[in-house]
Protein backbone atom coordinates (compact mmCIF):
# COMPACT_ATOMS: atom_id res chain seq x y z
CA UNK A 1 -44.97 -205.99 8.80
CA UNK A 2 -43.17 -208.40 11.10
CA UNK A 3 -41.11 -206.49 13.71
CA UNK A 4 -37.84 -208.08 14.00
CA UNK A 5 -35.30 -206.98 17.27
CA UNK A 6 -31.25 -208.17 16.69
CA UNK A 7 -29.81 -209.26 19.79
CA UNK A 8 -32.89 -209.84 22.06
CA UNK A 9 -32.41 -213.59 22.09
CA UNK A 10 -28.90 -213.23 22.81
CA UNK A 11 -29.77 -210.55 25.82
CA UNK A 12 -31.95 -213.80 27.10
CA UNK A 13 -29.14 -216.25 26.95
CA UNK A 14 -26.68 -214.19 28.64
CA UNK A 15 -29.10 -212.99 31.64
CA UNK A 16 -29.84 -216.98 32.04
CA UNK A 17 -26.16 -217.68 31.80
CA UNK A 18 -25.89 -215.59 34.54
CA UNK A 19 -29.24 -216.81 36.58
CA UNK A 20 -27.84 -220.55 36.71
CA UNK A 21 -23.94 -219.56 37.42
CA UNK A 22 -25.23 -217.30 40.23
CA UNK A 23 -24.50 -213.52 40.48
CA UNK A 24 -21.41 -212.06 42.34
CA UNK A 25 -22.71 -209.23 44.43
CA UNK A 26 -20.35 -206.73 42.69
CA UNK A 27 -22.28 -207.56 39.94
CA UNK A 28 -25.99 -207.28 40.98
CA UNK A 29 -26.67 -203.49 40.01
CA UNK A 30 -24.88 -204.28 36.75
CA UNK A 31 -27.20 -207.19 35.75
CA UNK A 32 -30.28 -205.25 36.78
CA UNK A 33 -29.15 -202.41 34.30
CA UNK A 34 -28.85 -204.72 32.10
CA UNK A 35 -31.77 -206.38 32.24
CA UNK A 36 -34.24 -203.74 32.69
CA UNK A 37 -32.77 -201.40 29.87
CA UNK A 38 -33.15 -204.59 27.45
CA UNK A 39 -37.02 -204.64 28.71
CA UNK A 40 -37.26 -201.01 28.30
CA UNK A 41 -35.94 -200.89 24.68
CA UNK A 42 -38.11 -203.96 23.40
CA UNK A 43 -40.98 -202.05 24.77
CA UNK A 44 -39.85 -198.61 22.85
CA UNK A 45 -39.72 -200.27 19.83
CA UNK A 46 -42.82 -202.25 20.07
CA UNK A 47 -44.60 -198.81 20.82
CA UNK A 48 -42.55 -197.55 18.20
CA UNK A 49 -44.68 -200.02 15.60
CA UNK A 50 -48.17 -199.78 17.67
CA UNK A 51 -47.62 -203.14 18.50
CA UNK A 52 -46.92 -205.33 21.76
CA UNK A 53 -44.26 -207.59 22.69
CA UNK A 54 -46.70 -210.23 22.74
CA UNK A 55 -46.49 -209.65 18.89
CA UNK A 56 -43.53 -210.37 18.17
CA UNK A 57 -42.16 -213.47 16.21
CA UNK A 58 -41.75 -216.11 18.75
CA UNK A 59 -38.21 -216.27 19.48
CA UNK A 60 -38.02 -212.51 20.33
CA UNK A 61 -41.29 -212.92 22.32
CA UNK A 62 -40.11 -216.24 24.18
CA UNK A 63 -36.75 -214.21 24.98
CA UNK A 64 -38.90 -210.99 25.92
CA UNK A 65 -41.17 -213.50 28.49
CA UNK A 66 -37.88 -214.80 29.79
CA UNK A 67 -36.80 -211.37 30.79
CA UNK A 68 -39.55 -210.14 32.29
CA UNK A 69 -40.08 -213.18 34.56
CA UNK A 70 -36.72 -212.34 36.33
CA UNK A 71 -37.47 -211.51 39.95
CA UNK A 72 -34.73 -208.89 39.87
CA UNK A 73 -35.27 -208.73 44.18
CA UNK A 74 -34.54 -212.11 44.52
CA UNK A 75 -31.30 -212.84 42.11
CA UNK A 76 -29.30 -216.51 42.72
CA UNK A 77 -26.40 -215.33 44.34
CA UNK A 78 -23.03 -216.71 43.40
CA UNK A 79 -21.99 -218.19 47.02
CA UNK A 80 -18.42 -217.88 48.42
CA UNK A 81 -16.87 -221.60 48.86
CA UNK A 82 -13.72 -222.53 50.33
CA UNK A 83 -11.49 -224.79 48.03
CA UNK A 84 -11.09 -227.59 49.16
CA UNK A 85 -8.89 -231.01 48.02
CA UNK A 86 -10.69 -232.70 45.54
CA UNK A 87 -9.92 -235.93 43.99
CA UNK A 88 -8.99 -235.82 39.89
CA UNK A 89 -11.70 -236.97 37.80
CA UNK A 90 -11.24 -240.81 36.69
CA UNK A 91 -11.37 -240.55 32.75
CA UNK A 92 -12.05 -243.60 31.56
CA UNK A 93 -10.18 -245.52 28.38
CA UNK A 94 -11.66 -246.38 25.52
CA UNK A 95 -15.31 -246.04 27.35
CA UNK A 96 -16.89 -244.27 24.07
CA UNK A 97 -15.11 -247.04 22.25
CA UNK A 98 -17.21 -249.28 24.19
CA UNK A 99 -20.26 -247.45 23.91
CA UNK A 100 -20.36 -246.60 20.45
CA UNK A 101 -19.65 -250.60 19.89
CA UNK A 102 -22.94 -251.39 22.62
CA UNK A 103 -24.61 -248.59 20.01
CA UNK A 104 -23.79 -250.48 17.19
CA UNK A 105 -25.27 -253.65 18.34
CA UNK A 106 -28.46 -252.28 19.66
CA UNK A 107 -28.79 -250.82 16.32
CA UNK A 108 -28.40 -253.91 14.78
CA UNK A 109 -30.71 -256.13 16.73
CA UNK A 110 -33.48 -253.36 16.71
CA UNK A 111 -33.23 -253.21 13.06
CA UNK A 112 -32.41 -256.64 12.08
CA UNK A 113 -35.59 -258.69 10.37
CA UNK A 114 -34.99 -261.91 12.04
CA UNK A 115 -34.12 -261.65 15.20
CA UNK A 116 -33.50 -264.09 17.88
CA UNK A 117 -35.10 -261.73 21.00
CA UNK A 118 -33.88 -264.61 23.55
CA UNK A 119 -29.99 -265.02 22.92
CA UNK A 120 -29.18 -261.71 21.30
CA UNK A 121 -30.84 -260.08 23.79
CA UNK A 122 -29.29 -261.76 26.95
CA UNK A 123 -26.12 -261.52 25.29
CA UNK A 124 -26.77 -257.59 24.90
CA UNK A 125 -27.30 -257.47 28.40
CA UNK A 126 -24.74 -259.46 30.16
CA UNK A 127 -22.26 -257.41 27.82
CA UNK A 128 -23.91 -254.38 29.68
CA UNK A 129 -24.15 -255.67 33.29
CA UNK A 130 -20.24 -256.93 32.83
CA UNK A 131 -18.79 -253.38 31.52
CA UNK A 132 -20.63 -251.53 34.46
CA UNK A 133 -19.29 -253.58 36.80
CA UNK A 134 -15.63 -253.50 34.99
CA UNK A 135 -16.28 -249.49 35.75
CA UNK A 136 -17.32 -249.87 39.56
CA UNK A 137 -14.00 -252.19 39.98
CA UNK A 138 -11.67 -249.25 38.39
CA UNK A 139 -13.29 -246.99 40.66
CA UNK A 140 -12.85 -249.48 43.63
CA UNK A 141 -9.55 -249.72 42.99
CA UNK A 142 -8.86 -246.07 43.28
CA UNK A 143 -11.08 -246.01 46.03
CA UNK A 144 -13.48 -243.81 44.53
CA UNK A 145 -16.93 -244.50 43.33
CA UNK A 146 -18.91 -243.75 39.72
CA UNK A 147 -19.20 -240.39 41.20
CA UNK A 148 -15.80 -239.28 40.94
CA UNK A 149 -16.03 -240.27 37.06
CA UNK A 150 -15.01 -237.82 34.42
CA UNK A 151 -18.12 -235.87 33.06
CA UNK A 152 -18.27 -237.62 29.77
CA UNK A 153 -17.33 -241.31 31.36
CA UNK A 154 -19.94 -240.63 34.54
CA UNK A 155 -22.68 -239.67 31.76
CA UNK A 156 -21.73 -243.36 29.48
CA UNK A 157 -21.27 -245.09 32.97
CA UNK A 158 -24.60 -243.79 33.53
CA UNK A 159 -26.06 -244.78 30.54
CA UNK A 160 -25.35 -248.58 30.37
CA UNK A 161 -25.93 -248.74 34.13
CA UNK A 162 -29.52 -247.42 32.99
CA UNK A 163 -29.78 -250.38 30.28
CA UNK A 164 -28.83 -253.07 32.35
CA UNK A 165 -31.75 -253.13 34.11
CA UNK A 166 -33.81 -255.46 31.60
CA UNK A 167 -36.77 -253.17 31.66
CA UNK A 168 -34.81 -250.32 30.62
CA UNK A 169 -33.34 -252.26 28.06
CA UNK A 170 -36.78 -253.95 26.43
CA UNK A 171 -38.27 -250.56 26.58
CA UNK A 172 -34.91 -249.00 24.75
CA UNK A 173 -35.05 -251.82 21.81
CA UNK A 174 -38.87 -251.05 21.47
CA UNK A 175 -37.74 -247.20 21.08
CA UNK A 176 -34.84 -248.05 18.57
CA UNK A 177 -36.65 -250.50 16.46
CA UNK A 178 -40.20 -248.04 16.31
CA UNK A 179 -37.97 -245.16 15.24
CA UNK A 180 -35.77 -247.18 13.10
CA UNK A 181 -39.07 -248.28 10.86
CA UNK A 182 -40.14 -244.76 10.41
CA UNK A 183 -36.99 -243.64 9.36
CA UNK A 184 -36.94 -246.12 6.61
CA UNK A 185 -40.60 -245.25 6.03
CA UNK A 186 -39.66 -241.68 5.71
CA UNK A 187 -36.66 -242.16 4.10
CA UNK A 188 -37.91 -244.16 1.35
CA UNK A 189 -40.69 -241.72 0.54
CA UNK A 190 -38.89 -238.33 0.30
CA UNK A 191 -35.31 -239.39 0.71
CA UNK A 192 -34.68 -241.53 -2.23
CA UNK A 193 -31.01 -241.20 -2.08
CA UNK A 194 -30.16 -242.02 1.32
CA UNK A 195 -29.01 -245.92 1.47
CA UNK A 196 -29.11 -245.92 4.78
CA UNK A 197 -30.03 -243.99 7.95
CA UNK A 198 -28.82 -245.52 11.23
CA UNK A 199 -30.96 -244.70 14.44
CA UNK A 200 -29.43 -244.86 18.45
CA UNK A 201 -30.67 -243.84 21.09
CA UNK A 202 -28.70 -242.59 23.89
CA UNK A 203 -28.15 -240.49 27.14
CA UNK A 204 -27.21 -237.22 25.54
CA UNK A 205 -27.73 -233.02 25.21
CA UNK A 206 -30.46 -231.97 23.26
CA UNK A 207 -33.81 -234.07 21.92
CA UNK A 208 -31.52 -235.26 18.58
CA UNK A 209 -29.09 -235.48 16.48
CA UNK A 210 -29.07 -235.51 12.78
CA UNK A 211 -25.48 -236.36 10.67
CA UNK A 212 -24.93 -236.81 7.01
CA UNK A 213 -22.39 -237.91 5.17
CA UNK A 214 -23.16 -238.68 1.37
CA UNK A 215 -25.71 -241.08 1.05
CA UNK A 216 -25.42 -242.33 4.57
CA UNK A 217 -27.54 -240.82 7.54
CA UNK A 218 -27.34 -240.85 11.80
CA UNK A 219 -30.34 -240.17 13.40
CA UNK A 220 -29.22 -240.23 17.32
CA UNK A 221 -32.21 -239.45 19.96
CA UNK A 222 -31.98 -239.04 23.56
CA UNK A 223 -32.95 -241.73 25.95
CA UNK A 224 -35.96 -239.95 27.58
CA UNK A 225 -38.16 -240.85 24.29
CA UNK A 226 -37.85 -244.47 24.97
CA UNK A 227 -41.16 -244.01 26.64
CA UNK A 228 -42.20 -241.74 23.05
CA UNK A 229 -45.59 -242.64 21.58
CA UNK A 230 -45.32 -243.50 17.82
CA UNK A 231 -46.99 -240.40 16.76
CA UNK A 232 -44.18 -238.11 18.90
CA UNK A 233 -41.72 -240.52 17.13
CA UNK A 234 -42.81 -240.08 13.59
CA UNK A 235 -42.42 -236.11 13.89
CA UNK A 236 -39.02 -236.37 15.61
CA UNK A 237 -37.88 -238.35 12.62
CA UNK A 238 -39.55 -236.28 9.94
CA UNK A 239 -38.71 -233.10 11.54
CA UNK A 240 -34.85 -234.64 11.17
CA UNK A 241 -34.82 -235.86 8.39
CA UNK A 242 -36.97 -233.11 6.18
CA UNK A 243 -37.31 -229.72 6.70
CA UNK A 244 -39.13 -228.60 10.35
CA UNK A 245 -42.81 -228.10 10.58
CA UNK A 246 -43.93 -226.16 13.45
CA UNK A 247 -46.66 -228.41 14.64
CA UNK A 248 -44.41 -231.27 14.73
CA UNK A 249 -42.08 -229.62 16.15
CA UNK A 250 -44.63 -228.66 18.87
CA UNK A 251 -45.79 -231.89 19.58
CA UNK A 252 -41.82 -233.35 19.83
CA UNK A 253 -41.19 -230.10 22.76
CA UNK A 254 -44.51 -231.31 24.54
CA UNK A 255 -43.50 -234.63 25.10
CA UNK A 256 -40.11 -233.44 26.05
CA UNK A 257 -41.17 -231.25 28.87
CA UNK A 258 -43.78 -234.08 29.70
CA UNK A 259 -43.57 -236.13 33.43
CA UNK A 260 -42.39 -239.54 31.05
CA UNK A 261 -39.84 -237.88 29.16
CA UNK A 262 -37.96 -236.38 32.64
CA UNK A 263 -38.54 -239.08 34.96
CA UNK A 264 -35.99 -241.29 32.71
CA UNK A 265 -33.31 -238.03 32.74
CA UNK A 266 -34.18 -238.11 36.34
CA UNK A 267 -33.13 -241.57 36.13
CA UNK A 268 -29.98 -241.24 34.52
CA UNK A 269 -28.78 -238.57 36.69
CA UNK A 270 -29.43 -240.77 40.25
CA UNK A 271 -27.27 -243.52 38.66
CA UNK A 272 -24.39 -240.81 37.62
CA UNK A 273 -24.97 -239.02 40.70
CA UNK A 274 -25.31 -242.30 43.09
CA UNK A 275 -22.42 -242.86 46.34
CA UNK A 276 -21.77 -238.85 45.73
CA UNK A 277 -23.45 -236.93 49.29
CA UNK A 278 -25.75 -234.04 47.01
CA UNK A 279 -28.34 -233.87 49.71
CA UNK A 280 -26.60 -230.59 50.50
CA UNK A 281 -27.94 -227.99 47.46
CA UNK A 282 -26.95 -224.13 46.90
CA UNK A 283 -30.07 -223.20 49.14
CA UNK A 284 -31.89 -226.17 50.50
CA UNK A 285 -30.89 -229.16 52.23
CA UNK A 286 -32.89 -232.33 51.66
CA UNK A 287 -31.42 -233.93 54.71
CA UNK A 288 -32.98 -231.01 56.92
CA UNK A 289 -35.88 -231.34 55.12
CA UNK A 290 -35.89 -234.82 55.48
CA UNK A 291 -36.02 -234.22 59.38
CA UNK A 292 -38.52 -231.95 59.24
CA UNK A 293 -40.98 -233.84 57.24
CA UNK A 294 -40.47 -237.22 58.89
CA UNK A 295 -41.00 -235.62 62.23
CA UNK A 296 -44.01 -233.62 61.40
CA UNK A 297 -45.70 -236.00 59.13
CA UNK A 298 -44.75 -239.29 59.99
CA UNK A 299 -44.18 -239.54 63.60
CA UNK A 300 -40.20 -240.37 63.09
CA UNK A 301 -40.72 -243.77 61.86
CA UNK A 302 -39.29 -243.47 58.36
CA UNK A 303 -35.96 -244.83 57.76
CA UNK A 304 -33.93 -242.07 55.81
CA UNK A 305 -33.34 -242.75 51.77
CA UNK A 306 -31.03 -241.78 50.14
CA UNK A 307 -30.67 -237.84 49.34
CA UNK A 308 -29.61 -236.24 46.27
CA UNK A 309 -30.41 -232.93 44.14
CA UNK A 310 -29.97 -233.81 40.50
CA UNK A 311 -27.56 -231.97 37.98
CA UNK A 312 -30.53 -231.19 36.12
CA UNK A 313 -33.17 -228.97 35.55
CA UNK A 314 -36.51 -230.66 34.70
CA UNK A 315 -39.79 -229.03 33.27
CA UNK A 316 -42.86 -230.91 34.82
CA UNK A 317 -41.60 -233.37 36.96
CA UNK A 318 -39.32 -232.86 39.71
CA UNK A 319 -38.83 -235.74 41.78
CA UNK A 320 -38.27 -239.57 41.46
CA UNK A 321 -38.31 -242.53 44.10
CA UNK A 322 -36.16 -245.53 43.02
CA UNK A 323 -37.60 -248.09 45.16
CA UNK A 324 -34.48 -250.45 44.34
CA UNK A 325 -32.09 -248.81 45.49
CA UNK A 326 -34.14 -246.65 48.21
CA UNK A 327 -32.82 -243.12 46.66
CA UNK A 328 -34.77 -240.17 46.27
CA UNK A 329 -33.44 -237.35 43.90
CA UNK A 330 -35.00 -233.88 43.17
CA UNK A 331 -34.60 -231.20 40.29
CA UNK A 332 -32.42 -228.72 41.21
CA UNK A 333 -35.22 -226.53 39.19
CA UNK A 334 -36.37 -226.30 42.79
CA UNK A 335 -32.78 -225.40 44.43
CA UNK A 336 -33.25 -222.15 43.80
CA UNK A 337 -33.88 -218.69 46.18
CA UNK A 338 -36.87 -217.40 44.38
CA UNK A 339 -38.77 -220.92 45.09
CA UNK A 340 -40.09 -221.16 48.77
CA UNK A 341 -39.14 -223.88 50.83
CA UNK A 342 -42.34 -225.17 51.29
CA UNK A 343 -42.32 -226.30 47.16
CA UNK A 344 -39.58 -228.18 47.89
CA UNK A 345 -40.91 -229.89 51.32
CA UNK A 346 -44.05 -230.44 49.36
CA UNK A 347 -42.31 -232.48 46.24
CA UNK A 348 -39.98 -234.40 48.97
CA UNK A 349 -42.68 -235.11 50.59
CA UNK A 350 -44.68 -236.74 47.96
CA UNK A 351 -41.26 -238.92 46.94
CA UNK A 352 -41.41 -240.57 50.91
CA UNK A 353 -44.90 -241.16 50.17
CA UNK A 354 -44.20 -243.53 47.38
CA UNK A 355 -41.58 -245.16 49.75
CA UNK A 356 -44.03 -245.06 52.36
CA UNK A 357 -47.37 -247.03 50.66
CA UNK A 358 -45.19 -248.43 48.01
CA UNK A 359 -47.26 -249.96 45.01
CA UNK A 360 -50.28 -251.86 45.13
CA UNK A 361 -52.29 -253.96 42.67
CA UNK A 362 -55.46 -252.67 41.41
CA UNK A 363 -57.34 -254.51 39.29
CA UNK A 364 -54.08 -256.36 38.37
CA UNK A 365 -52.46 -252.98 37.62
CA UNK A 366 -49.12 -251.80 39.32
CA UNK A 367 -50.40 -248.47 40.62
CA UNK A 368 -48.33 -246.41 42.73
CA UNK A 369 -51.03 -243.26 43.50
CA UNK A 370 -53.83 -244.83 45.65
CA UNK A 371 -56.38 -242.93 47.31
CA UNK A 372 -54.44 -243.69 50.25
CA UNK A 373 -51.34 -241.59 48.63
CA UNK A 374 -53.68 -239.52 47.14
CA UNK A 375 -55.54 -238.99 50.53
CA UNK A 376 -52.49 -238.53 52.82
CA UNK A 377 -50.63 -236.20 50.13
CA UNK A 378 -53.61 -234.03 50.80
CA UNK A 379 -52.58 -233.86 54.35
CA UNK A 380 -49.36 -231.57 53.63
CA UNK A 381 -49.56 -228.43 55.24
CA UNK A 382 -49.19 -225.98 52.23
CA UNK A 383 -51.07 -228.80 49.81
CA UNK A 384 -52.95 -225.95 47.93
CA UNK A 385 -50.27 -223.15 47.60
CA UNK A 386 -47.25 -226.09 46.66
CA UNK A 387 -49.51 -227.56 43.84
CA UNK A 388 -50.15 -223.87 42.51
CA UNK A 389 -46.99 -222.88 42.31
CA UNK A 390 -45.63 -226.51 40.67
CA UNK A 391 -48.53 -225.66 38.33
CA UNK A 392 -46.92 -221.92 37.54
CA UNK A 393 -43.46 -223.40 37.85
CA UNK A 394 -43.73 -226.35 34.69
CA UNK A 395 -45.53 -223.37 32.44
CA UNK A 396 -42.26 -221.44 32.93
CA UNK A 397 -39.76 -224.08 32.73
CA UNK A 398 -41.89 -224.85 29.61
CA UNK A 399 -41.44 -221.57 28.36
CA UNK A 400 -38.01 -221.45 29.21
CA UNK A 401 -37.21 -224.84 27.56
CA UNK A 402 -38.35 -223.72 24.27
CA UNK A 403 -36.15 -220.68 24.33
CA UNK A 404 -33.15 -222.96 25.05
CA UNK A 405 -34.37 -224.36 21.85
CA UNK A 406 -34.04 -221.61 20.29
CA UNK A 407 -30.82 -220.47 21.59
């Protein structure tokens, strides 16, 4: 018989709630209660049924491994701040307006049968490349930058800054038009009465989104599956469109806590967090460790990038170079009291490497880790204990972004 506990997932989301906030210290023997009398009654009632907590059905057993991860000794305090005057968020008009009409027109062109690739597609983009810099004027004029945009306009600003590079924006129409097929494929096969299901893809919460309304569907994906394979495609869509199937499913989580899949929300979060001073995090700050690591591992000599922490957590990878616009950005997974400073040199460090060797051709190939990089990354201090515990770290965040699934 399948032991089922009410209210242990629940007990998991509100201890993480309080884990990313930060803890008051009123409130640190309170949240230690409460954690460890949750532990202590899963484990009465698994003994209860001769059975472990490994044994449980997976939500319950996800939510159990969450809580007993927490390093109760080392809790994320909730720091102090002064207020201080702030600028008012710049809100945008009629931004979604424009993006949902940019949405519509990708849509068409990835799913139109005759396309003209050449005209639509500049078109596409100088509509992009002239609305992003319509936004950067607005915010000139207030003298402000894209970093004092409202949360929903920064993350659209964001968005079509991230498609008007053309790369981006090939690699986005290859993603809308692959998953656009399948969904007709799909659709056609067990969905008889659908007459049509629409597919964007977009910077956005969540892997997908799935609306109905009659006999019309909206399949809406987020942006980090542009680099998708079809395979991790064709389960996303089936998984929306007909009932889930756990090992699709598994296969659609994989690639979203993959290196591909969080280097793009990496991405999107330098562009929405770009001309805003993050260097400074809640316990490390990248511009000290900047100092330290040029000094001690490249004699001085590199000129500073560009420092930010991102507003995101990531699950595998944790650090990006953009070589355009000479900005490196890491996860704020690793701006956090119970990782040691040394994971976070080690992870900086390997972002100036890539701005130190740069990319070389191989064979014709682009390739960006050389036995050079390879060599000289090797050369870090701690090299052995950081790549251990990025190793332990991506298994948790792993386990801890299926929960969120969950939740």
């Amino acid at each position: 018989m399948t032991l089922r506990i009410r209210g242990v997932v629940k007990a998991a989301q509100k201890a993480q709630d309080s884990l990313n906030n930060g803890i008051p210290s009123q409130e640190v023997a309170a949240f230690k209660a409460f954690v460890t009398s949750s532990l202590e009654a899963i484990e009465q009632l698994c003994a209860r049924e001769q059975m472990t907590p490994e044994q449980l059905p997976s939500r319950s057993r996800l939510a159990y491994s969450f809580l007993k991860g927490i390093d109760l000794d080392n809790l994320p305090m909730l720091e102090s701040r002064i207020a201080s005057p702030t600028k008012a968020p710049i809100s945008l008009r009629n931004i979604k307006a424009k993006q949902s009409s940019i949405l519509q027109q990708l849509s068409s062109l990835a799913a139109s049968l005759t396309p003209k690739p050449d005209d639509l597609f500049q078109k596409l983009h100088h509509c992009l490349t002239q609305t992003v810099a319509e936004i950067e004027n607005i915010c000139l004029q207030q003298q402000a930058t894209p970093a004092d945009l409202s949360s929903s306009s920064g993350t659209i600003y964001a968005w079509m800054k991230f498609l008007s590079e053309e790369f981006h924006l090939q690699l986005h129409l290859q993603a809308t038009r692959s998953t656009w097929q399948i969904a007709q494929a799909v659709s056609r096969k067990h969905c008889q009465e659908l007459e049509h299901v629409a597919v964007e893809v977009t910077y956005q919460a969540g892997l997908y989104k799935y609306r109905r309304q009659g006999n019309v569907a909206t399949l809406t994906i987020s942006e980090g599956f542009i680099y998708a394979s079809r395979e991790v495609l064709t389960a996303l869509v089936t998984d929306a469109l007909l009932d889930k199937n756990q090992e699709r499913s598994r296969l659609i989580k994989d690639f979203a806590s993959s290196p591909e899949y969080s280097q793009v929300l990496l991405e999107l979060d330098s562009f929405a967090c770009a001309n805003r001073n993050q260097a400074q995090g809640k316990c490390y700050d990248l511009e000290e460790l900047f100092e330290q690591i040029n000094r001690e591992y490249f004699a001085s000599t590199l000129v500073k990038p560009h420092l930010s922490w991102t507003g995101l957590h990531t699950y595998r990878k944790f650090g990006y170079y953009h070589p355009a616009r000479d900005r490196v950005v890491i996860s704020s997974t690793l701006d956090d009291v119970r990782i040691p400073q040394f994971v976070a040199e080690f992870v900086l460090y390997h972002e100036l490497l890539h701005k130190y060797h740069g990319a070389k051709l191989v064979n014709g190939r682009r390739m960006v880790h050389t036995k050079q990089f390879r060599r000289d990354e090797q050369q870090f201090q701690f090299y052995q204990e950081a790549s251990r515990w990025l190793e332990k770290l991506a298994w948790n965040q792993a386990q801890i972004f299926e929960l969120e699934q969950w939740l």
